[in-house]
C-alpha atoms as a PDB file:
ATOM      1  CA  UNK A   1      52.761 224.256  43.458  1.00  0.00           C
ATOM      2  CA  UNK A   2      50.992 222.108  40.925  1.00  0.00           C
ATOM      3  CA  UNK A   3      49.129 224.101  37.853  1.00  0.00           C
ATOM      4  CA  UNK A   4      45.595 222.425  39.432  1.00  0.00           C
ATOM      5  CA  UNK A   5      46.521 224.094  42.538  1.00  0.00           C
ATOM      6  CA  UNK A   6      47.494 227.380  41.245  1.00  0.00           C
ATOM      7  CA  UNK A   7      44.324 227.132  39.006  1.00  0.00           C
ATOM      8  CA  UNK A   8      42.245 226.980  41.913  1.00  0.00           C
ATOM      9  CA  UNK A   9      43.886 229.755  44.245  1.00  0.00           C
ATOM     10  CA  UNK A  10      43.578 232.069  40.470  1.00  0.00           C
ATOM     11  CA  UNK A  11      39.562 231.143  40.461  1.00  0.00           C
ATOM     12  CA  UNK A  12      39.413 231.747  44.186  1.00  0.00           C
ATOM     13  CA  UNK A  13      40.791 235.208  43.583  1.00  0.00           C
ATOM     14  CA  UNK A  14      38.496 236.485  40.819  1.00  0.00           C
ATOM     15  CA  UNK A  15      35.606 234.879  42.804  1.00  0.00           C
ATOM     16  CA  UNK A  16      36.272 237.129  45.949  1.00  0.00           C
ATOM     17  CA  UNK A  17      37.973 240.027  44.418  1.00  0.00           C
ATOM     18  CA  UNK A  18      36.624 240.422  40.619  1.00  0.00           C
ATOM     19  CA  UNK A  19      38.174 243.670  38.981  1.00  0.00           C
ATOM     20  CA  UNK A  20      40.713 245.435  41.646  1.00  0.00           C
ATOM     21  CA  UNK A  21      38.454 248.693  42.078  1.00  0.00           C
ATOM     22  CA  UNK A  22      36.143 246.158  43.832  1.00  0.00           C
ATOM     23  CA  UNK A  23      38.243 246.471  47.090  1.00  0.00           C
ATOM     24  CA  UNK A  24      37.195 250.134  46.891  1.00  0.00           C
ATOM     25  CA  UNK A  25      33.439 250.449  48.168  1.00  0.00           C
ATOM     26  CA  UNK A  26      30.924 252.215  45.535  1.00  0.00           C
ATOM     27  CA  UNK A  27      29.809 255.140  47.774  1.00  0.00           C
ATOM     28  CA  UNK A  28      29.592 259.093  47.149  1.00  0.00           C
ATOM     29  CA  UNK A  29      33.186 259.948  48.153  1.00  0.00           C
ATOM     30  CA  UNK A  30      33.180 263.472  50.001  1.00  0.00           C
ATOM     31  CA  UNK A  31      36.654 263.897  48.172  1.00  0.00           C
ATOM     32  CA  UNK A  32      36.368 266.604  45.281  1.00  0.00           C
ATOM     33  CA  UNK A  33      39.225 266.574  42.500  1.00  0.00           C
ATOM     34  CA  UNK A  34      40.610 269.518  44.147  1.00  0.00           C
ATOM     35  CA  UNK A  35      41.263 267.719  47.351  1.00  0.00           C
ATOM     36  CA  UNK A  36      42.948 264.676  45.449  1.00  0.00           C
ATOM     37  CA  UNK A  37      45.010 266.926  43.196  1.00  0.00           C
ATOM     38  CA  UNK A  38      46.105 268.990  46.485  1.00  0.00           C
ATOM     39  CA  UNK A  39      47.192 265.080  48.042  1.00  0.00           C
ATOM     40  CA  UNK A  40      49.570 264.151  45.131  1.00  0.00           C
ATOM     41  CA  UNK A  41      50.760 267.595  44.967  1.00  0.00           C
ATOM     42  CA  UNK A  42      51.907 266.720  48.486  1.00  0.00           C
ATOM     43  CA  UNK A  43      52.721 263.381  47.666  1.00  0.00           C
ATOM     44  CA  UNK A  44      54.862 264.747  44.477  1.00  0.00           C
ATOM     45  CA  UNK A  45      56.134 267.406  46.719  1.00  0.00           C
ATOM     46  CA  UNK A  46      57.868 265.099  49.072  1.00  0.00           C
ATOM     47  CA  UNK A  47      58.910 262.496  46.305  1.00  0.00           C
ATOM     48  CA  UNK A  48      60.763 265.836  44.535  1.00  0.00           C
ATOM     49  CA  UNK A  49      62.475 266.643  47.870  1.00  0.00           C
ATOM     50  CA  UNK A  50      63.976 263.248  48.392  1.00  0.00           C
ATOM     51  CA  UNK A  51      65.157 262.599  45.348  1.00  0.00           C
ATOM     52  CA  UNK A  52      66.799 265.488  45.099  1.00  0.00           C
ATOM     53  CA  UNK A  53      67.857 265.351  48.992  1.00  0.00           C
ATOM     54  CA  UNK A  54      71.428 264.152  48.361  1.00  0.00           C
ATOM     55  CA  UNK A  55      70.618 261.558  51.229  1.00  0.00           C
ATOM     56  CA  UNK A  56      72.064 257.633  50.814  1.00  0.00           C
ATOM     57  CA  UNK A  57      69.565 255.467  49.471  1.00  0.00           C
ATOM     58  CA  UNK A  58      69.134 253.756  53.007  1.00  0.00           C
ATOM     59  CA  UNK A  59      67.845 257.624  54.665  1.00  0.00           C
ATOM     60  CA  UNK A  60      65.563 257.738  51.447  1.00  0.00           C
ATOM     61  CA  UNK A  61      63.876 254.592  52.072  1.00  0.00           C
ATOM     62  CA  UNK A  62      63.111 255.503  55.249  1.00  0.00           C
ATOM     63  CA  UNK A  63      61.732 258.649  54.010  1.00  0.00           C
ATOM     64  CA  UNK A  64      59.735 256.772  51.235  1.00  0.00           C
ATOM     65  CA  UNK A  65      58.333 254.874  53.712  1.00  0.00           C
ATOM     66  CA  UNK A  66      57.076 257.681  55.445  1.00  0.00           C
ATOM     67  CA  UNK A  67      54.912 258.974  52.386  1.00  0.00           C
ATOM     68  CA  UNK A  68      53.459 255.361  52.348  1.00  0.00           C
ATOM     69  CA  UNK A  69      52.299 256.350  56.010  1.00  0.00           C
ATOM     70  CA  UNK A  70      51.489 259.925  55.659  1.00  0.00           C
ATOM     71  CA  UNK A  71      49.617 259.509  51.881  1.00  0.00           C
ATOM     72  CA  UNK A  72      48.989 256.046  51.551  1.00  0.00           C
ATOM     73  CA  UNK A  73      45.700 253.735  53.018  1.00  0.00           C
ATOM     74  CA  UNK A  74      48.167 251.319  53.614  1.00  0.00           C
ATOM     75  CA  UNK A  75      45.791 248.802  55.322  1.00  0.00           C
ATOM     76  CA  UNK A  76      43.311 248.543  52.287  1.00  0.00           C
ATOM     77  CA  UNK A  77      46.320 248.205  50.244  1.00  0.00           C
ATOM     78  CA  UNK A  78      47.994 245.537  52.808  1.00  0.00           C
ATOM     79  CA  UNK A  79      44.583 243.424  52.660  1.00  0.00           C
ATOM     80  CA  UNK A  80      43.607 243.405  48.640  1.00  0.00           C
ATOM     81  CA  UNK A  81      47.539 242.252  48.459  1.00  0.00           C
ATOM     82  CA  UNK A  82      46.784 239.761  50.449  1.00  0.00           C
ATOM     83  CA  UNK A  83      43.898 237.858  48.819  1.00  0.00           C
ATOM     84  CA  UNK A  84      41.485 235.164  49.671  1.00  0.00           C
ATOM     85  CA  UNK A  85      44.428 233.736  51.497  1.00  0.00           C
ATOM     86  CA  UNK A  86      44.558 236.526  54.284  1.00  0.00           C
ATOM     87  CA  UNK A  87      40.974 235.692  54.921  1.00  0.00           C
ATOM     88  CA  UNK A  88      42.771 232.686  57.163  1.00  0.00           C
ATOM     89  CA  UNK A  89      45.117 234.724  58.873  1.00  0.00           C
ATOM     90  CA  UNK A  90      44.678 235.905  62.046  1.00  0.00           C
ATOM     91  CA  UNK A  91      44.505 239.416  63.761  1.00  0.00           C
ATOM     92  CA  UNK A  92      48.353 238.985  64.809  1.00  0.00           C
ATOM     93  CA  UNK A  93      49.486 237.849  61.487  1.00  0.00           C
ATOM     94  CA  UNK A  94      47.521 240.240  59.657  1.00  0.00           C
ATOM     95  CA  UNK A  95      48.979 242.996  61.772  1.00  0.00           C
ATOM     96  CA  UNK A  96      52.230 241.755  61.450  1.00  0.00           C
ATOM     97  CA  UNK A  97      51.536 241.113  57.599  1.00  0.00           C
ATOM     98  CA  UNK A  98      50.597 245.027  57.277  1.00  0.00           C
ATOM     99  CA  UNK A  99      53.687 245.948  58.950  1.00  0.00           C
ATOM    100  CA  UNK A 100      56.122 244.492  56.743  1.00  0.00           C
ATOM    101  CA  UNK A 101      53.836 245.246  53.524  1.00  0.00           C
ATOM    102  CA  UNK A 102      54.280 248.682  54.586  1.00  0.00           C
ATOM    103  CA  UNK A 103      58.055 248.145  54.881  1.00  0.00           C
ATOM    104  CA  UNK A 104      58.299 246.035  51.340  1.00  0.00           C
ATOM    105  CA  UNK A 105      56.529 248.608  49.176  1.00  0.00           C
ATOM    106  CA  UNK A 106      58.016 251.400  50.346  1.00  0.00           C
ATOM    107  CA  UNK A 107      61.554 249.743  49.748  1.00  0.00           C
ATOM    108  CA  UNK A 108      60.356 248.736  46.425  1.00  0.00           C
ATOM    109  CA  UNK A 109      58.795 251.898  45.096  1.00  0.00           C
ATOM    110  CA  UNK A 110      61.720 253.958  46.724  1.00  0.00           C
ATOM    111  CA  UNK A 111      63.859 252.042  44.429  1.00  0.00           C
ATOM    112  CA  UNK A 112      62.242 253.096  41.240  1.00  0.00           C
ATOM    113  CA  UNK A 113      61.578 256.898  42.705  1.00  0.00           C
ATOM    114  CA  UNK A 114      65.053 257.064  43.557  1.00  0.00           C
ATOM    115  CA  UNK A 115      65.974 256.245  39.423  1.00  0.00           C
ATOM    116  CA  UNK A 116      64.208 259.618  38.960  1.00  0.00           C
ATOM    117  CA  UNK A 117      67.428 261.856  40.923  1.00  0.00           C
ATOM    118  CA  UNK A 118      68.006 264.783  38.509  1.00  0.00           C
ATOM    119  CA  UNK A 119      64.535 265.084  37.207  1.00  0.00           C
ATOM    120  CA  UNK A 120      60.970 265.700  38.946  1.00  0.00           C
ATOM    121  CA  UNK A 121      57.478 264.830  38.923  1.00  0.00           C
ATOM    122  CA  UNK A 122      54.679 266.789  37.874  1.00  0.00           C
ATOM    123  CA  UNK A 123      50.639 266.788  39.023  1.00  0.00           C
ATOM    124  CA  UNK A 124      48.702 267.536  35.975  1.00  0.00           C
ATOM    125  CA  UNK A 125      45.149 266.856  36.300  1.00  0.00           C
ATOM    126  CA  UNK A 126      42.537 265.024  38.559  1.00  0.00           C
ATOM    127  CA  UNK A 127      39.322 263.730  37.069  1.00  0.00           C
ATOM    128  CA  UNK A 128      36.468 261.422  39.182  1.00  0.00           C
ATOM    129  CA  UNK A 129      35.849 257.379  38.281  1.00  0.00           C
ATOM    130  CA  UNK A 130      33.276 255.541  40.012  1.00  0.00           C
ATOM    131  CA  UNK A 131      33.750 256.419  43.742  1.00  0.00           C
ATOM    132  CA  UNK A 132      37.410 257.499  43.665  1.00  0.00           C
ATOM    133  CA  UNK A 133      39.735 260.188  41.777  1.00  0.00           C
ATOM    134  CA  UNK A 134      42.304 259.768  39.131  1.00  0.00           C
ATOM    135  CA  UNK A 135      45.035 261.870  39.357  1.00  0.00           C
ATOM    136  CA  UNK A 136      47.464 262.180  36.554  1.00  0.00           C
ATOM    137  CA  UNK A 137      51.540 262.939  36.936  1.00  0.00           C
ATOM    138  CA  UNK A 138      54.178 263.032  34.869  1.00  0.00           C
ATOM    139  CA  UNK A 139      57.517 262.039  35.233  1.00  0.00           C
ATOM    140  CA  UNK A 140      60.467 263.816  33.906  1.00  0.00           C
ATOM    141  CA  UNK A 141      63.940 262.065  33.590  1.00  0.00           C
ATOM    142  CA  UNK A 142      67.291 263.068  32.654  1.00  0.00           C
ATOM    143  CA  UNK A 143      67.981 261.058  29.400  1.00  0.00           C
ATOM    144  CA  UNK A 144      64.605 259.256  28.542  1.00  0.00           C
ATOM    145  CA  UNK A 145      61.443 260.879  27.691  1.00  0.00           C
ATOM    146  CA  UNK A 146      58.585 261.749  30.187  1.00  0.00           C
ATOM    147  CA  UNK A 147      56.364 258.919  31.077  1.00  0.00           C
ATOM    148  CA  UNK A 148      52.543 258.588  33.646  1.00  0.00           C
ATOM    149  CA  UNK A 149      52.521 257.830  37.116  1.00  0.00           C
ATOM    150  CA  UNK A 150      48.848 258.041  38.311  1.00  0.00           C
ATOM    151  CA  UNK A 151      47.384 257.902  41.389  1.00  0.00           C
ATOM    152  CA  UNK A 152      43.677 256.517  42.783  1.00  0.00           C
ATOM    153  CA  UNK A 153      42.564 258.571  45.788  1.00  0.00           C
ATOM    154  CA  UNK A 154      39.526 258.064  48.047  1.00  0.00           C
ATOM    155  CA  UNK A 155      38.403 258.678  51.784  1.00  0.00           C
ATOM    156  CA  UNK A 156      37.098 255.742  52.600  1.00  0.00           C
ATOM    157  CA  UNK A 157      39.546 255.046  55.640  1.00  0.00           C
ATOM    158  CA  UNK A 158      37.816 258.267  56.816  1.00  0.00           C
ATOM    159  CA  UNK A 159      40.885 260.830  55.790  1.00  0.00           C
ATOM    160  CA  UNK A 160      41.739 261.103  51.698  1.00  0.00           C
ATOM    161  CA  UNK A 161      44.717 258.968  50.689  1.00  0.00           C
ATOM    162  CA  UNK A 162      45.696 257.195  47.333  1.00  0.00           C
ATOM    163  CA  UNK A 163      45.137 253.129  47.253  1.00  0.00           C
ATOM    164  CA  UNK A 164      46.456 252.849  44.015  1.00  0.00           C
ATOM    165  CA  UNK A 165      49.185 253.586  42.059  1.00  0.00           C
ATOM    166  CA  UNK A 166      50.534 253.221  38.215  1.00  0.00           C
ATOM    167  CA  UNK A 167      53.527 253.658  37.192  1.00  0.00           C
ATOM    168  CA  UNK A 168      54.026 253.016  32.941  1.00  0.00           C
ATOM    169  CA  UNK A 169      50.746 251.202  33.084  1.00  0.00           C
ATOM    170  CA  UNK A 170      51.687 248.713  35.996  1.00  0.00           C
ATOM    171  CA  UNK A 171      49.267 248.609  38.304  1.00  0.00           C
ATOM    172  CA  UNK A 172      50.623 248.630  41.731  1.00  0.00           C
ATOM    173  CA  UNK A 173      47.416 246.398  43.976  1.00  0.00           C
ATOM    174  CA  UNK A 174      47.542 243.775  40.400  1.00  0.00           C
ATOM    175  CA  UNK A 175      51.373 243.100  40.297  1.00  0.00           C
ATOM    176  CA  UNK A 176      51.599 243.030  44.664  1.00  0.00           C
ATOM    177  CA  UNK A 177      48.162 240.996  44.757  1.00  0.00           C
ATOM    178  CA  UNK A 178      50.305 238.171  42.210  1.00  0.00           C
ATOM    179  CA  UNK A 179      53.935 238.875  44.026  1.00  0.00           C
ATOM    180  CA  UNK A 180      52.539 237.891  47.616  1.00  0.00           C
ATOM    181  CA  UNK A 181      50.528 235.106  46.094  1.00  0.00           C
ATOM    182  CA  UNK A 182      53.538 233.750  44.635  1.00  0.00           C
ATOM    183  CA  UNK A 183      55.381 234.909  47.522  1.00  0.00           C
ATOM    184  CA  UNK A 184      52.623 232.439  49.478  1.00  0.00           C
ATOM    185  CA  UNK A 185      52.908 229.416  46.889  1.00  0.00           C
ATOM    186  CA  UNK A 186      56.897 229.091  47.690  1.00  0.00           C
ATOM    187  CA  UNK A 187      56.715 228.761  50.887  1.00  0.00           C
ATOM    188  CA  UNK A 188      53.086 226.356  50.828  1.00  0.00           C
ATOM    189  CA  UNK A 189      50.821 228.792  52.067  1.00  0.00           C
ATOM    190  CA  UNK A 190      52.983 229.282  55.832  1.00  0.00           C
ATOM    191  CA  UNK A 191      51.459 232.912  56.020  1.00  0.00           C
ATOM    192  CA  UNK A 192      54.410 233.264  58.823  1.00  0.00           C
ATOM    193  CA  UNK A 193      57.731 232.225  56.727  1.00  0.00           C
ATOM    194  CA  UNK A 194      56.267 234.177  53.753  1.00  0.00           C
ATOM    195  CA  UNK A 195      55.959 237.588  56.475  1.00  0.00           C
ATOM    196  CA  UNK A 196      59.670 236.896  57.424  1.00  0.00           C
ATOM    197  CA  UNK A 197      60.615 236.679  53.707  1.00  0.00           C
ATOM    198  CA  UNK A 198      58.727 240.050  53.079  1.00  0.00           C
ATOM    199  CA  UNK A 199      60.845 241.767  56.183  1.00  0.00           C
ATOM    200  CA  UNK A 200      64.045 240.387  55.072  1.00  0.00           C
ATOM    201  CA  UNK A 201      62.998 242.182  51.568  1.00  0.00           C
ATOM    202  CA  UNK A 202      62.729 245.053  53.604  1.00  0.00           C
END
């Protein structure tokens, strides 16, 4: 793709999207910082058991995948990914999109969970921003030091899940939002070939 073109699908972007807590609606969330603490503690609680499961890494990204569908609002995630481009897709290719998303991340972010066997993760604190809640975690690792993984909970779908996720600063909606773009570019905006590339990934 030529840098005009790219240019243009950047501007598009910002114009529709602006910061990435704009895909979360500003609203009185019924969620308290309890409630979002008591999620990643069950998020955390699963991640602890699998990596510490003894499974092969195939069984664990399956499991992974289930905390995506348990914790996760994997359709609000699956749509700011996306972008101004999904706004041409159709129902069948969305719902197809959202299916291997779903698939993708979870085999991605299983990877780096499963780099934490022999350590665990730990909730500490949960604080409100704008309409959602922050909660804090850290990461313990044999041989390196500890290090954040934070996660952005709402209710929005109508039941409390997180939307967001950092891990060392890197923003989980930002870096997927630019990997399916790019993902798009490569294969000249063919929303299908760029699917089958994400289940192949998976």
């Amino acid at each position: 793709m030529n840098d005009s073109a790219l240019s243009r699908r950047k501007l598009m972007q910002l114009a529709a999207s602006g910061a990435v807590v704009s895909a979360i609606p500003v609203q009185a969330a019924a969620t308290t910082p309890q409630s979002a603490k008591r999620l990643v503690n069950q998020v955390v609680d699963d991640i602890n058991a699998i990596i510490s499961s003894g499974k092969s890494e195939a069984e664990m990204m399956d499991d992974f995948e289930q905390i995506f569908i348990d914790y996760a609002d994997v359709n609000t995630i699956a749509r700011y990914a996306f972008g101004v481009e999904g706004r041409t897709a159709s129902a069948q290719q969305m719902r197809d999109f959202t299916v291997a998303f779903q698939r993708y991340i979870s085999t991605k972010y299983g990877r780096r969970f499963r780099e934490f066997i022999g350590g665990r993760v730990v909730v500490q604190d949960a604080k409100p921003v704008k309409s959602f809640f922050e909660v804090s975690t850290t990461a313990y690792l044999q041989g390196s030091g500890p290090f954040e993984v934070t996660f952005l909970v709402t209710d929005r779908s109508g039941e409390e899940k997180f939307f967001n996720m950092f891990i060392e600063g890197l923003n989980m909606l930002s870096s997927e939002r630019t990997e399916i773009g790019a993902k798009l570019d490569r294969r000249g905006g063919d929303i299908d070939a760029m699917i089958a590339d994400l289940r192949d990934l998976g």
